[in-house]
N, C-alpha and C. Protein backbone atom coordinates (compact mmCIF):
# COMPACT_ATOMS: atom_id res chain seq x y z
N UNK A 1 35.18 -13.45 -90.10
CA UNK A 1 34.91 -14.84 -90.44
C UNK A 1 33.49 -15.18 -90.02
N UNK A 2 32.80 -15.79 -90.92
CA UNK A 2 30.98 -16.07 -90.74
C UNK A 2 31.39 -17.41 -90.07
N UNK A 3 30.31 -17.52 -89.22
CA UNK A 3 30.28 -18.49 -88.07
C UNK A 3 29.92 -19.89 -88.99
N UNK A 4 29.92 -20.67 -88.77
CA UNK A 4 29.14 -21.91 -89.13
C UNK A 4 27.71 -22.15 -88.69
N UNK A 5 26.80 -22.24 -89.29
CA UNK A 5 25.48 -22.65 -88.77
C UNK A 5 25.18 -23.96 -89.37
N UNK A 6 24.26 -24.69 -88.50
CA UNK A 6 23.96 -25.80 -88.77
C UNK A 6 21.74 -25.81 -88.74
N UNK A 7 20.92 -25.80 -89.59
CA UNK A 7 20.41 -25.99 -89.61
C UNK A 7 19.50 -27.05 -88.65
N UNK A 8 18.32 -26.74 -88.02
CA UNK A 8 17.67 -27.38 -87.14
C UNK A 8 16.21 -27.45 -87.17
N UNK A 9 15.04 -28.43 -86.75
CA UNK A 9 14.07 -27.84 -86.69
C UNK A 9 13.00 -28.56 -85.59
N UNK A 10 12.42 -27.11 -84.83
CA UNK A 10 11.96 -27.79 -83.64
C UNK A 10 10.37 -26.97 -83.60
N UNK A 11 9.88 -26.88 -82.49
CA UNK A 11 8.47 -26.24 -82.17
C UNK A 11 8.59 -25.39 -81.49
N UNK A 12 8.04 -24.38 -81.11
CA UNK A 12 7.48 -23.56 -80.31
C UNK A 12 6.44 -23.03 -80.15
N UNK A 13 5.40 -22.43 -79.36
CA UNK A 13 4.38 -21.92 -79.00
C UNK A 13 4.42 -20.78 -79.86
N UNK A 14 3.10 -20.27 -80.69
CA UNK A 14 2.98 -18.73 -81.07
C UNK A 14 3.75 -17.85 -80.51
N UNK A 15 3.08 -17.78 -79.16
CA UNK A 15 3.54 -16.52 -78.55
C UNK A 15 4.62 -16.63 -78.02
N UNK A 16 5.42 -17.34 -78.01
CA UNK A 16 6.76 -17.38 -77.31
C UNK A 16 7.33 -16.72 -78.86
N UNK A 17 7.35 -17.36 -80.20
CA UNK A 17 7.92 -17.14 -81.09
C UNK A 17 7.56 -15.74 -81.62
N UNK A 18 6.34 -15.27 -81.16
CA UNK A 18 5.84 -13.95 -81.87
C UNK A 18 6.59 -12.75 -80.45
N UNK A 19 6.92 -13.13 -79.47
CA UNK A 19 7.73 -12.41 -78.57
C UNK A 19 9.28 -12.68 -78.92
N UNK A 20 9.69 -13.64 -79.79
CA UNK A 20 11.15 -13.52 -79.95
C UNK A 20 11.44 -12.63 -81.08
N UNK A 21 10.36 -12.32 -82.07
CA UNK A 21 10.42 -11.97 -83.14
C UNK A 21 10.62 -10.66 -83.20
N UNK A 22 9.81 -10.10 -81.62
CA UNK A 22 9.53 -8.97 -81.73
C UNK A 22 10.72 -8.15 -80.79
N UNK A 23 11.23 -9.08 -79.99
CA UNK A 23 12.75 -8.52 -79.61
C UNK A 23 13.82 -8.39 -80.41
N UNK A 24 13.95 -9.08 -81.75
CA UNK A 24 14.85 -9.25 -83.01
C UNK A 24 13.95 -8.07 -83.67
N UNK A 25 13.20 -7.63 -83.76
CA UNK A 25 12.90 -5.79 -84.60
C UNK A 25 13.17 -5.04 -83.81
N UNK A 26 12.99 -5.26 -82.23
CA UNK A 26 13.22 -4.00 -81.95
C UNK A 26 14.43 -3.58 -81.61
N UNK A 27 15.39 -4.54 -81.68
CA UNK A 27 17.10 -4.42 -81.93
C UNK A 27 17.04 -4.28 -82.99
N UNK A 28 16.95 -4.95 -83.69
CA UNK A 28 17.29 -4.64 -85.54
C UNK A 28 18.57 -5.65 -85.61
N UNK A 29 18.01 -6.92 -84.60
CA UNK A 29 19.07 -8.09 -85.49
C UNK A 29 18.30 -9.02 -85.81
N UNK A 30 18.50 -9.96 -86.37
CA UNK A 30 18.23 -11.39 -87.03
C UNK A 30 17.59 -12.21 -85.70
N UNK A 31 16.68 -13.15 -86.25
CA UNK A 31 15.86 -13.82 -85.62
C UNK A 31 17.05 -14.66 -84.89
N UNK A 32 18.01 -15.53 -85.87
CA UNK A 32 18.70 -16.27 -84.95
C UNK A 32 19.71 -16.22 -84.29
N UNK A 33 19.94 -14.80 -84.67
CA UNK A 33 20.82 -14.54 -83.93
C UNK A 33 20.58 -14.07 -82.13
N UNK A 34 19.03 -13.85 -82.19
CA UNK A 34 18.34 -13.20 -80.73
C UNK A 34 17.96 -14.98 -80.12
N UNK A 35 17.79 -15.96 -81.02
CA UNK A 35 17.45 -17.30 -80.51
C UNK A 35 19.06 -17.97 -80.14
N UNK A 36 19.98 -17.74 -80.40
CA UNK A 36 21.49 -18.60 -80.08
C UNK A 36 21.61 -17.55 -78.88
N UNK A 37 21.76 -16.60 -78.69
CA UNK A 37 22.04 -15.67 -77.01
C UNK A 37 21.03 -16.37 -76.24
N UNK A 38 19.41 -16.28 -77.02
CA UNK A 38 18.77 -17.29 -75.49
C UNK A 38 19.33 -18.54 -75.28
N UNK A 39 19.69 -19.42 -76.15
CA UNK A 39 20.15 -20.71 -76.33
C UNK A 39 21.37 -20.38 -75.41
N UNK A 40 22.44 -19.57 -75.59
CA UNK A 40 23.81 -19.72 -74.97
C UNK A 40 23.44 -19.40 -73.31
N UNK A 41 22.70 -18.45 -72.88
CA UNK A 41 22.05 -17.75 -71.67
C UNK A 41 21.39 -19.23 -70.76
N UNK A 42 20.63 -20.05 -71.66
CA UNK A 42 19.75 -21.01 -71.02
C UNK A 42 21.16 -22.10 -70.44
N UNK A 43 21.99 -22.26 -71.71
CA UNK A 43 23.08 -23.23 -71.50
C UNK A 43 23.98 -22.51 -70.04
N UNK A 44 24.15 -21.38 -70.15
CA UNK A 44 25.28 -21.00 -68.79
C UNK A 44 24.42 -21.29 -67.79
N UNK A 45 23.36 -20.89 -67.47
CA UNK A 45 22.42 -20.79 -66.55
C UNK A 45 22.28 -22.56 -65.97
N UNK A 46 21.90 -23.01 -66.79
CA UNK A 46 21.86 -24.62 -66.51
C UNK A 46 23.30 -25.40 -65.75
N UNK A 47 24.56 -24.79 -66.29
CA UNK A 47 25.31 -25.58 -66.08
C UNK A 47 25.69 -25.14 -64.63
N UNK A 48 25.10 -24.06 -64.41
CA UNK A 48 25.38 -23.33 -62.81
C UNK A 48 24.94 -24.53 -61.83
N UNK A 49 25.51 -24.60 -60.72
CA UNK A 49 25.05 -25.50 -59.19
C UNK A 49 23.78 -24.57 -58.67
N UNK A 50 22.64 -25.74 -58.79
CA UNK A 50 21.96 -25.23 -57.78
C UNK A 50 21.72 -25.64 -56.78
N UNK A 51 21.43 -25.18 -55.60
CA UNK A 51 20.96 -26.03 -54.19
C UNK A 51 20.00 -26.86 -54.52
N UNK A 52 20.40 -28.11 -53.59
CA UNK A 52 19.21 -28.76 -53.81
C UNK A 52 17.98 -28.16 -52.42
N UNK A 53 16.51 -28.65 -52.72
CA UNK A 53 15.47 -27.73 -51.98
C UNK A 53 15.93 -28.12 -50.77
N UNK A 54 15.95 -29.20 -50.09
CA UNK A 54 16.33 -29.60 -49.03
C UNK A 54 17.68 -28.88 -48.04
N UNK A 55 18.36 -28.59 -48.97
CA UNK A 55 19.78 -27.80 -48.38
C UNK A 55 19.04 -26.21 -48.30
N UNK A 56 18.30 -25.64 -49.40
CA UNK A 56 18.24 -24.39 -49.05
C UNK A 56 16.51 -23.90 -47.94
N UNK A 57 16.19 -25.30 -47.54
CA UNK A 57 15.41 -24.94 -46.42
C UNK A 57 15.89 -25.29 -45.30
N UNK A 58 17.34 -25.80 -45.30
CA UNK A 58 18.17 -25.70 -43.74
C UNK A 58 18.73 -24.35 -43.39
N UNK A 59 18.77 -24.00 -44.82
CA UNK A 59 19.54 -22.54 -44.36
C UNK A 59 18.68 -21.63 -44.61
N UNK A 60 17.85 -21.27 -45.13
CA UNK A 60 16.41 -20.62 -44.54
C UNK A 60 16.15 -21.11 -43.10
N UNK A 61 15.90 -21.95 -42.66
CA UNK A 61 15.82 -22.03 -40.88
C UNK A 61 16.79 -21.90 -40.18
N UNK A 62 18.39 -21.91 -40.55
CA UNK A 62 19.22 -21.39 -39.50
C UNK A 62 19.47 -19.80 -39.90
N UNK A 63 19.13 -19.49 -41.12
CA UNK A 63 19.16 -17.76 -40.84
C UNK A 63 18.30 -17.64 -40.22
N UNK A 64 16.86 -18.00 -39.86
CA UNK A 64 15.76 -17.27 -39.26
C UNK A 64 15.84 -17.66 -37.64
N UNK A 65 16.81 -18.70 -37.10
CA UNK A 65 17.20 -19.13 -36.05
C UNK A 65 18.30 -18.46 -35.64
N UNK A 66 19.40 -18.13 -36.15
CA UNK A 66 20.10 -17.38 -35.94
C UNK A 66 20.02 -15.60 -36.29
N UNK A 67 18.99 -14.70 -36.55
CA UNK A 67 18.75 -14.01 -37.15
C UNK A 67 19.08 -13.24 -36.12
N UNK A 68 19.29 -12.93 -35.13
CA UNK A 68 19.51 -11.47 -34.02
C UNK A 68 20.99 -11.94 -33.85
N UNK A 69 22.01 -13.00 -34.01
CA UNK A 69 23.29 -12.91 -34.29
C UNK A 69 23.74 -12.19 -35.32
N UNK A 70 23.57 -12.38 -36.43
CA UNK A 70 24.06 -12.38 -37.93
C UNK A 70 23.55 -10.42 -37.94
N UNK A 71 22.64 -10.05 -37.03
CA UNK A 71 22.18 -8.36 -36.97
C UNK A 71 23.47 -7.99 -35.60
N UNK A 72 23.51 -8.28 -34.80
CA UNK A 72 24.86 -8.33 -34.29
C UNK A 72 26.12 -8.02 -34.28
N UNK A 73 26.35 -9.33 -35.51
CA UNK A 73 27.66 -9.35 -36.22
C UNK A 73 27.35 -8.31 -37.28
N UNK A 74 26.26 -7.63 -37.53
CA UNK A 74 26.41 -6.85 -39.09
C UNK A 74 27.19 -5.27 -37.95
N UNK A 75 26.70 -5.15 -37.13
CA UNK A 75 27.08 -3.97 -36.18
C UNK A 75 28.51 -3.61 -36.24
């Protein structure tokens, strides 16, 4: 069963587009089909939790505060 596509149209930079083009030859698939995997890749990636900066420079300073425990406990 062929997927449904919906027609779209947006911008991109040369070289971003002349590097997508050139990963779709050197697989030997279709342009949009190598642009919907980045599209689906960008979407999982996004919907992931990230730390916010503030949380992951508390715990960067209690590993480096606690750092001869945590070598310790690896024993």
């Amino acid at each position: 069963m062929v997927a449904k596509r919906e027609k779209f149209s947006s911008q991109a930079s040369p070289e971003l587009l002349a590097e997508m083009r050139e990963i779709a030859s050197n697989q030997g698939r279709y342009f949009q089909t190598v642009l919907e995997d980045a599209m689906r890749l960008y979407i999982e990636t996004s919907k992931q939790e990230r730390s916010r900066p503030e949380v992951m420079a508390h715990y960067r300073d209690s590993v480096a505060k606690h750092r001869r425990l945590y070598e310790l406990l690896a024993q």
